[in-house]
N, C-alpha and C. Protein backbone atom coordinates (compact mmCIF):
# COMPACT_ATOMS: atom_id res chain seq x y z
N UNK A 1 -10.47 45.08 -6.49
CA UNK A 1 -10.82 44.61 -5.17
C UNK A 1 -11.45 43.21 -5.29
N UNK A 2 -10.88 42.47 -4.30
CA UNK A 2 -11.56 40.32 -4.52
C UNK A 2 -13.05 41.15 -3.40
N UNK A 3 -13.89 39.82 -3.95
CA UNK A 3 -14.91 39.74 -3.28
C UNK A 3 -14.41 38.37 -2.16
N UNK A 4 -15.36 38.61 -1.14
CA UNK A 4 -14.95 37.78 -0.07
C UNK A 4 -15.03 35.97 -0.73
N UNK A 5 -16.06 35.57 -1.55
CA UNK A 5 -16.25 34.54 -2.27
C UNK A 5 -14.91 34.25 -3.10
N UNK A 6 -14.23 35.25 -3.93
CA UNK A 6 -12.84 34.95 -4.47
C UNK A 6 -11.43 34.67 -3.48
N UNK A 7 -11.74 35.70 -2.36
CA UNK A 7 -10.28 34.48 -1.31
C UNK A 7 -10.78 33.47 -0.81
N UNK A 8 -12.28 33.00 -0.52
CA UNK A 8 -12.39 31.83 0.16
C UNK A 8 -12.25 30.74 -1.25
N UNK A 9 -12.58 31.40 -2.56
CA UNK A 9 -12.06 30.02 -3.30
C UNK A 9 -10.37 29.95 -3.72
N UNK A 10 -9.63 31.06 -3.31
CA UNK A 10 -8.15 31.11 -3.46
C UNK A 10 -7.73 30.18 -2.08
N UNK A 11 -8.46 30.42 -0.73
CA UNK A 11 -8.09 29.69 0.38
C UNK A 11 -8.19 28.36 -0.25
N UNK A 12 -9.42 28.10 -0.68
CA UNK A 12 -9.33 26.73 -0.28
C UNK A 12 -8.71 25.84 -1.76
N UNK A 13 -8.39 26.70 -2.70
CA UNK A 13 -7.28 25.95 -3.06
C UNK A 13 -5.98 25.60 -3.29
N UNK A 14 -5.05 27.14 -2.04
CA UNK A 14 -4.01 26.71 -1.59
C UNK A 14 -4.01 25.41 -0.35
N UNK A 15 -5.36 25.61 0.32
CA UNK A 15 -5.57 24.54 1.16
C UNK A 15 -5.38 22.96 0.69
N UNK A 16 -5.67 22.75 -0.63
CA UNK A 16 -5.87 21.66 -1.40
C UNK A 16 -4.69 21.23 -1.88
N UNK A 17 -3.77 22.12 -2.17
CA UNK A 17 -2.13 22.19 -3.25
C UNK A 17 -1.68 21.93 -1.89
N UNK A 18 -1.66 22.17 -0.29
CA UNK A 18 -1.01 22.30 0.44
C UNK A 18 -0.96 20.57 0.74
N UNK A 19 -2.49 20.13 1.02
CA UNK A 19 -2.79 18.25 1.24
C UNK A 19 -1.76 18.24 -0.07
N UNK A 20 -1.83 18.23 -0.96
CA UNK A 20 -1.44 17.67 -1.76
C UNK A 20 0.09 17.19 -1.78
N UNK A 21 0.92 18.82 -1.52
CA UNK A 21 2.12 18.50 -1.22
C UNK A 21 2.50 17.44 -0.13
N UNK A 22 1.65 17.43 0.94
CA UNK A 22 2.17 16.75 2.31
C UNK A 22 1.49 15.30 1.77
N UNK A 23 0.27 15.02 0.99
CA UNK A 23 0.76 13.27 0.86
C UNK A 23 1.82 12.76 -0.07
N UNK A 24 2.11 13.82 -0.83
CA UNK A 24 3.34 13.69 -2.04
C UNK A 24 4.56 12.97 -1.42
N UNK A 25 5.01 13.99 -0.14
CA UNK A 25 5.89 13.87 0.62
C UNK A 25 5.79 12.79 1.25
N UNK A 26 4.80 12.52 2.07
CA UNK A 26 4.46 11.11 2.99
C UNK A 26 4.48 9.87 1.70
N UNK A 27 4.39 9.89 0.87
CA UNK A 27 4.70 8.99 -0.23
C UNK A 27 5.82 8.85 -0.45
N UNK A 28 6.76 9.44 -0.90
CA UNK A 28 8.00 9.41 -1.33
C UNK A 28 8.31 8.85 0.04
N UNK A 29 8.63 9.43 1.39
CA UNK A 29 9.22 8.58 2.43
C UNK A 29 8.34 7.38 2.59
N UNK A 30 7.14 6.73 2.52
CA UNK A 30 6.93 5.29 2.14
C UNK A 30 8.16 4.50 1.70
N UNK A 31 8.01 5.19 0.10
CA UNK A 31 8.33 4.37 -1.16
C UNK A 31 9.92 4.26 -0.31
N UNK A 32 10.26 4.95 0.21
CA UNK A 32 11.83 4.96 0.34
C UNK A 32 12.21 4.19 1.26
N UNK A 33 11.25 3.35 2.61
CA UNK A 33 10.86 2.75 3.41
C UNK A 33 11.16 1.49 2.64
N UNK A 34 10.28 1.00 1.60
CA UNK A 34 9.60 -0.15 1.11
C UNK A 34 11.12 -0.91 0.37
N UNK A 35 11.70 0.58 -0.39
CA UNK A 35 12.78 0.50 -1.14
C UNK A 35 14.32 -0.09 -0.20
N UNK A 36 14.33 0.19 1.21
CA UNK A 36 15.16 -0.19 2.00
C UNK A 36 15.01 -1.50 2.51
N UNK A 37 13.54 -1.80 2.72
CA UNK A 37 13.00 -3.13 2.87
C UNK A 37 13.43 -4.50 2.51
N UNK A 38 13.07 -3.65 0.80
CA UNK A 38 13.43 -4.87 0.07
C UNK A 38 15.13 -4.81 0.02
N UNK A 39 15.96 -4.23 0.32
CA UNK A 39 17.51 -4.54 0.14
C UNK A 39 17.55 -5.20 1.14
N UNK A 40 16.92 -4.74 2.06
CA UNK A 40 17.17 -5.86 3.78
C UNK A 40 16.88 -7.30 3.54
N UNK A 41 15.61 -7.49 2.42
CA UNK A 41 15.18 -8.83 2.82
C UNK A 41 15.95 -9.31 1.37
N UNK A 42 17.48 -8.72 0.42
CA UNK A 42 17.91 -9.12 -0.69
C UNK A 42 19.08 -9.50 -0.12
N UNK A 43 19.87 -8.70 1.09
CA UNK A 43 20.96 -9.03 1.84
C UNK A 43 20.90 -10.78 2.54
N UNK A 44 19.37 -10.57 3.40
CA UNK A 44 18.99 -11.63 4.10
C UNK A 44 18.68 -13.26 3.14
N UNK A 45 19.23 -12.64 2.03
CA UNK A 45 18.83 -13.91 1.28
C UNK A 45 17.31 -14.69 1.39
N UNK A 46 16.41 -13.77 1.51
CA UNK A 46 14.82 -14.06 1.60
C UNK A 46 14.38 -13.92 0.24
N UNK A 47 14.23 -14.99 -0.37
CA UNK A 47 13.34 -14.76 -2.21
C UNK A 47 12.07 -14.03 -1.99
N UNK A 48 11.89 -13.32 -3.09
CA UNK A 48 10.37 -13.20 -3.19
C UNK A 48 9.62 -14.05 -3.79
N UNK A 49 8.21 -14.24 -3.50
CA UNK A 49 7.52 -15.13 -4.42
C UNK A 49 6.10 -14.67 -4.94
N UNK A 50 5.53 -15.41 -5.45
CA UNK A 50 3.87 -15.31 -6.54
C UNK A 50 3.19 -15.15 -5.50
N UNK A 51 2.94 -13.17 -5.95
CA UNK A 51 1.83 -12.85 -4.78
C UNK A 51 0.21 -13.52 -5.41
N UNK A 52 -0.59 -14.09 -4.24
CA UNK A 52 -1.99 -14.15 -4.85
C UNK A 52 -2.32 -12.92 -4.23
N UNK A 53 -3.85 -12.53 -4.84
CA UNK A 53 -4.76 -11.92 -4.29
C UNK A 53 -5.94 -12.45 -3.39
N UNK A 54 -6.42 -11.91 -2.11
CA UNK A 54 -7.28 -12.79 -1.34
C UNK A 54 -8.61 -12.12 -1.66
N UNK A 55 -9.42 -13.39 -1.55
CA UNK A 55 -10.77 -12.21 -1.49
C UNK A 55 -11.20 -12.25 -0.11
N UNK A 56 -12.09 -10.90 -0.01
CA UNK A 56 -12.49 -9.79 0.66
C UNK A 56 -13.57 -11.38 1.49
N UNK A 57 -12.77 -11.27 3.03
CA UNK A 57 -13.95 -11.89 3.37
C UNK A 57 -13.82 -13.56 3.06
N UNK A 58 -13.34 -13.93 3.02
CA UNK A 58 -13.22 -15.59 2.29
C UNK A 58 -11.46 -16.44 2.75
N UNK A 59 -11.11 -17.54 2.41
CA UNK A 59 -10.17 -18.11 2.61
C UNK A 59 -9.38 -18.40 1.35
N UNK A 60 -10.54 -18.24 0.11
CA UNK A 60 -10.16 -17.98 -1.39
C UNK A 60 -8.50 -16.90 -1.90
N UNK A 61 -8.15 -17.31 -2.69
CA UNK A 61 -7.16 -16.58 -3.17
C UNK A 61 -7.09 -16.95 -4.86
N UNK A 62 -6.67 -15.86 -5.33
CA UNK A 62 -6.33 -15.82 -6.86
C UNK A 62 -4.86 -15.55 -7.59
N UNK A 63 -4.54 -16.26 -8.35
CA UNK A 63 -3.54 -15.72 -8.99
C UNK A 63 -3.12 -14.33 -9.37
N UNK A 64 -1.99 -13.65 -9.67
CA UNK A 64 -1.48 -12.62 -10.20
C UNK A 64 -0.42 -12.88 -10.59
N UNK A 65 -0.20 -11.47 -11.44
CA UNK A 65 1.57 -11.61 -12.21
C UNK A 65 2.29 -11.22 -11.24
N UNK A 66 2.33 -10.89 -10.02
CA UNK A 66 3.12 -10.05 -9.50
C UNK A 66 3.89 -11.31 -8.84
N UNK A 67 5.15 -10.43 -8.36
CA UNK A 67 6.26 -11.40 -7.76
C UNK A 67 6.67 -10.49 -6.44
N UNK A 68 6.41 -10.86 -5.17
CA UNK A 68 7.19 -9.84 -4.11
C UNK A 68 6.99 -10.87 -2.68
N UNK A 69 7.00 -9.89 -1.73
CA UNK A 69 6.71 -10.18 -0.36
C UNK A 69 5.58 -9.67 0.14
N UNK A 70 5.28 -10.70 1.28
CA UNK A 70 3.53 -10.32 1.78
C UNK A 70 4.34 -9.60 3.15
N UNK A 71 3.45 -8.55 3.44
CA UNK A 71 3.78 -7.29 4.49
C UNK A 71 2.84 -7.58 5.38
N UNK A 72 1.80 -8.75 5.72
CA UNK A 72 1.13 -8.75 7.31
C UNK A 72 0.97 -10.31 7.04
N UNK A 73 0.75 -11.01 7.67
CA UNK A 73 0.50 -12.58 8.11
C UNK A 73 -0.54 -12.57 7.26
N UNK A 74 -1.81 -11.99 7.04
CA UNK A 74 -3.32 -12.52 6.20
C UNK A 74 -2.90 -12.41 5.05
N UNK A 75 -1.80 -11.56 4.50
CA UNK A 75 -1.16 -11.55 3.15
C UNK A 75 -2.35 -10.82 2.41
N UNK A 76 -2.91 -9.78 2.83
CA UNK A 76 -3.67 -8.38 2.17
C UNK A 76 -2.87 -7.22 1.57
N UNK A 77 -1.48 -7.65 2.60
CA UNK A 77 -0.75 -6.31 1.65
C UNK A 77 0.62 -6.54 1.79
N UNK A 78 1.47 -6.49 0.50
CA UNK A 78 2.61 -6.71 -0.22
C UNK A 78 3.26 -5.55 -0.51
N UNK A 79 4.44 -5.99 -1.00
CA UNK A 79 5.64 -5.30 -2.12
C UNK A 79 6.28 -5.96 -2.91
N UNK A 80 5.59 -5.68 -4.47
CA UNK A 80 6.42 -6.09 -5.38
C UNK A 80 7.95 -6.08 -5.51
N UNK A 81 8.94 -6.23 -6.19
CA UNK A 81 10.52 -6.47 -6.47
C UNK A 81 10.89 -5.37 -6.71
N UNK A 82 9.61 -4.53 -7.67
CA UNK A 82 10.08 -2.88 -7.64
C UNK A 82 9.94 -1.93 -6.97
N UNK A 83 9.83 -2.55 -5.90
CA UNK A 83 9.10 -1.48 -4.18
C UNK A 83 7.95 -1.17 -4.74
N UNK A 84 6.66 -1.43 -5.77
CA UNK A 84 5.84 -1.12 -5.61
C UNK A 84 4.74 -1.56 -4.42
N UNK A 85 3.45 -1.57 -3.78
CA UNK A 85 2.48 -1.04 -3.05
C UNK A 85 1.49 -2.04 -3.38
N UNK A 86 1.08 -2.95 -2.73
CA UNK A 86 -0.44 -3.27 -3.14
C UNK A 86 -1.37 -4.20 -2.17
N UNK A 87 -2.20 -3.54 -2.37
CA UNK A 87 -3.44 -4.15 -1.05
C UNK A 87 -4.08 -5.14 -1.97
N UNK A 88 -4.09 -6.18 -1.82
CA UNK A 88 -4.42 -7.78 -2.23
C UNK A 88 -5.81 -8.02 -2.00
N UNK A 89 -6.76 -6.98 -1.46
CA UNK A 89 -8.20 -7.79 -1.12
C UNK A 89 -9.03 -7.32 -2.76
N UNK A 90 -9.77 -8.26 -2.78
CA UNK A 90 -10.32 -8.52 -4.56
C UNK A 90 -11.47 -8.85 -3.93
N UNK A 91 -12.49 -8.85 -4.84
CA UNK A 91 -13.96 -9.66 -4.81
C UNK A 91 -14.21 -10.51 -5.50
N UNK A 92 -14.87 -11.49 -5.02
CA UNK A 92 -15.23 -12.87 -5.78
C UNK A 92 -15.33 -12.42 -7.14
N UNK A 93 -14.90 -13.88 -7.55
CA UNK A 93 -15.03 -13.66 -9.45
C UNK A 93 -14.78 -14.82 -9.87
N UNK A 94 -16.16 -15.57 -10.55
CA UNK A 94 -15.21 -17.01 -11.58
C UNK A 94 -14.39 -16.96 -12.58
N UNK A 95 -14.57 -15.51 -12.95
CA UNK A 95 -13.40 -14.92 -14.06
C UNK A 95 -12.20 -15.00 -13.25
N UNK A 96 -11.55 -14.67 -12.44
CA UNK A 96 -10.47 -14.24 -11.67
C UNK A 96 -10.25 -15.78 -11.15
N UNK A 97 -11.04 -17.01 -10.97
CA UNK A 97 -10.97 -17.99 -10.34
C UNK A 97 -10.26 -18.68 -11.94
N UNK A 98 -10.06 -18.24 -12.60
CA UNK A 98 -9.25 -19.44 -14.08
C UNK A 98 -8.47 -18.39 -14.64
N UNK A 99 -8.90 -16.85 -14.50
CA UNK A 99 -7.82 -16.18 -15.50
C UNK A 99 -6.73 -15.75 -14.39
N UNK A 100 -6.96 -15.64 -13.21
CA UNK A 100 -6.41 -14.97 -12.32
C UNK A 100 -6.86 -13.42 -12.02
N UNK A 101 -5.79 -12.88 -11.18
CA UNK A 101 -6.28 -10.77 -11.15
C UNK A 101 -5.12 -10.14 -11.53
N UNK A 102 -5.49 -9.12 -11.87
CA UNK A 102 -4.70 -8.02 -12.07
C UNK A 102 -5.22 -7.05 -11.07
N UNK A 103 -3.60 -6.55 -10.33
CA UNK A 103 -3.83 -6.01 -9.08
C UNK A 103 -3.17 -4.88 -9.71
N UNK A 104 -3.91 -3.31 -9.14
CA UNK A 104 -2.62 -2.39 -9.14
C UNK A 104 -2.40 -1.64 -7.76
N UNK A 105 -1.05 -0.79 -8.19
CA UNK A 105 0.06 -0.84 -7.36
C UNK A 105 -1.01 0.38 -6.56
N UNK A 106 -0.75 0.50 -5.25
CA UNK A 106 -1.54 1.74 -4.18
C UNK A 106 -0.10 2.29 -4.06
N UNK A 107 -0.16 3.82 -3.50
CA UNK A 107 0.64 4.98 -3.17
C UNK A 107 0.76 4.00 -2.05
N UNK A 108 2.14 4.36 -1.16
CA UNK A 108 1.85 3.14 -0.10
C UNK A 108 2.17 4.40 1.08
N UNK A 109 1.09 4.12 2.18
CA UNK A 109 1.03 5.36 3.28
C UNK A 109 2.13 5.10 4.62
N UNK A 110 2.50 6.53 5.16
CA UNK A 110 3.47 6.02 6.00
C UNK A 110 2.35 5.66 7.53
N UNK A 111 0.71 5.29 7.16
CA UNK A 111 0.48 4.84 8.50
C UNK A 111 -0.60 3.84 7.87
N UNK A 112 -0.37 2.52 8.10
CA UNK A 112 -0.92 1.58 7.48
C UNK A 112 -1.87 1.37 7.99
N UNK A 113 -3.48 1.32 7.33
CA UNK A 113 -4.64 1.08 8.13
C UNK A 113 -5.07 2.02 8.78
N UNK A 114 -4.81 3.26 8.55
CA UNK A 114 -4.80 4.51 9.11
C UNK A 114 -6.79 4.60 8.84
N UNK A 115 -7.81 5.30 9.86
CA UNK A 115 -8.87 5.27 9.75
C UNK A 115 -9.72 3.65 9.99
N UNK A 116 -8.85 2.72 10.04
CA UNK A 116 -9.08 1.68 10.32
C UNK A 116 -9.67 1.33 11.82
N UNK A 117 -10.22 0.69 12.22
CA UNK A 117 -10.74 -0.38 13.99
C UNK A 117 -9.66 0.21 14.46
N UNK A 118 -9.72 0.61 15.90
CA UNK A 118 -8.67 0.79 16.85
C UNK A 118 -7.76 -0.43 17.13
N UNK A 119 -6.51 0.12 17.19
CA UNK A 119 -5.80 -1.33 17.29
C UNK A 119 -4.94 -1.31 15.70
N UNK A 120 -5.76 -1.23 14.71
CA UNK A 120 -5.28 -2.05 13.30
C UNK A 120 -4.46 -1.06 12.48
N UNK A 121 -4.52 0.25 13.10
CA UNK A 121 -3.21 1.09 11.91
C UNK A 121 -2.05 0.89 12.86
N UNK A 122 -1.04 1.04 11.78
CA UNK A 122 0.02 1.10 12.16
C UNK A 122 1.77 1.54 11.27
N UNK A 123 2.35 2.06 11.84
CA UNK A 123 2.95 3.18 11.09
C UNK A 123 3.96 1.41 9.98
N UNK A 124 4.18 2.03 9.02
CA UNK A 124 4.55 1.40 8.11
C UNK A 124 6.27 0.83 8.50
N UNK A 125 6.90 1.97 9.00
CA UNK A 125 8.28 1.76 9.64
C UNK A 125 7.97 0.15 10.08
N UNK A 126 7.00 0.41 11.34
CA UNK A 126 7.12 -0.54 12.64
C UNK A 126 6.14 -2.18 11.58
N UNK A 127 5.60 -2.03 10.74
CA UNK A 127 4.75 -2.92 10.01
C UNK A 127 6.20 -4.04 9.44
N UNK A 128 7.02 -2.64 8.49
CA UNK A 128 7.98 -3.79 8.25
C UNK A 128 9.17 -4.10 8.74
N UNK A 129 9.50 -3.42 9.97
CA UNK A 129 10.26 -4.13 11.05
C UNK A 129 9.77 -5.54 11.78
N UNK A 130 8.40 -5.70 12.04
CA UNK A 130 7.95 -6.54 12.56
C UNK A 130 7.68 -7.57 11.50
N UNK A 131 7.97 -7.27 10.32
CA UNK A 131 7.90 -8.89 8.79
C UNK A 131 9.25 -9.18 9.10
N UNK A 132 10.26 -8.18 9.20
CA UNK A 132 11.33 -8.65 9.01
C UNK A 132 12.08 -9.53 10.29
N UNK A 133 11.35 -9.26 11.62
CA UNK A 133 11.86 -10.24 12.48
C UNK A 133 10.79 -11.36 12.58
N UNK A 134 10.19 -11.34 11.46
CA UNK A 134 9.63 -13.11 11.70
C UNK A 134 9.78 -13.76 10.48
């Protein structure tokens, strides 16, 4: 016989495997988003170029290795050449001001800015439909 303490810790970690599956999923349709993206903007004959990183708050920007397209006008968030994901805001650094940054890649969500100011999320579909008509 479970004690009531053993299904509430069986609940709550099918509850947990369950999030888990559904951002798995909401990831993969991202990535598959990002991945169509970039054929649109390879057809359109649009190069990619040397993403910087911005800092948080400033007009500053830093070097990186990465090579892609910027995904909003302030250029906070990109896609590398390999459909990877990455949010560009960094914090000051005189290290990062001569060596440059190393950015890594974010899971990329299908609602961008999600938890964000009213107004500022927005579903990822409509984010890069709206790069691609400007």
């Amino acid at each position: 016989m479970t004690s009531w303490r053993d299904e509430r810790r069986q609940a709550a970690v099918e509850h947990a495997a369950a999030l888990e599956r559904r951002k798995a999923s909401e990831t993969a349709q991202a990535r598959q988003l990002l991945i169509d993206f970039i054929a649109t903007l390879k057809e359109r004959g649009i190069e990619p170029e040397p993403l910087r990183a911005q800092v948080v708050g400033s007009n500053t920007s830093y070097r990186t290795n990465l090579t892609g397209w910027y995904l909003r006008r302030n250029r906070s968030l990109a896609v590398d050449v390999d459909g990877n994901f990455y949010i560009l805001g960094v914090p000051a650094s005189l290290k990062a001001r001569v060596a440059g940054v190393h950015v890594v890649p974010s899971d990329p969500p299908l609602i961008v800015g999600q938890g964000a100011r009213d107004g500022e999320s927005l579903p990822l579909a409509e984010l890069l439909r709206l790069r691609l008509e400007s």
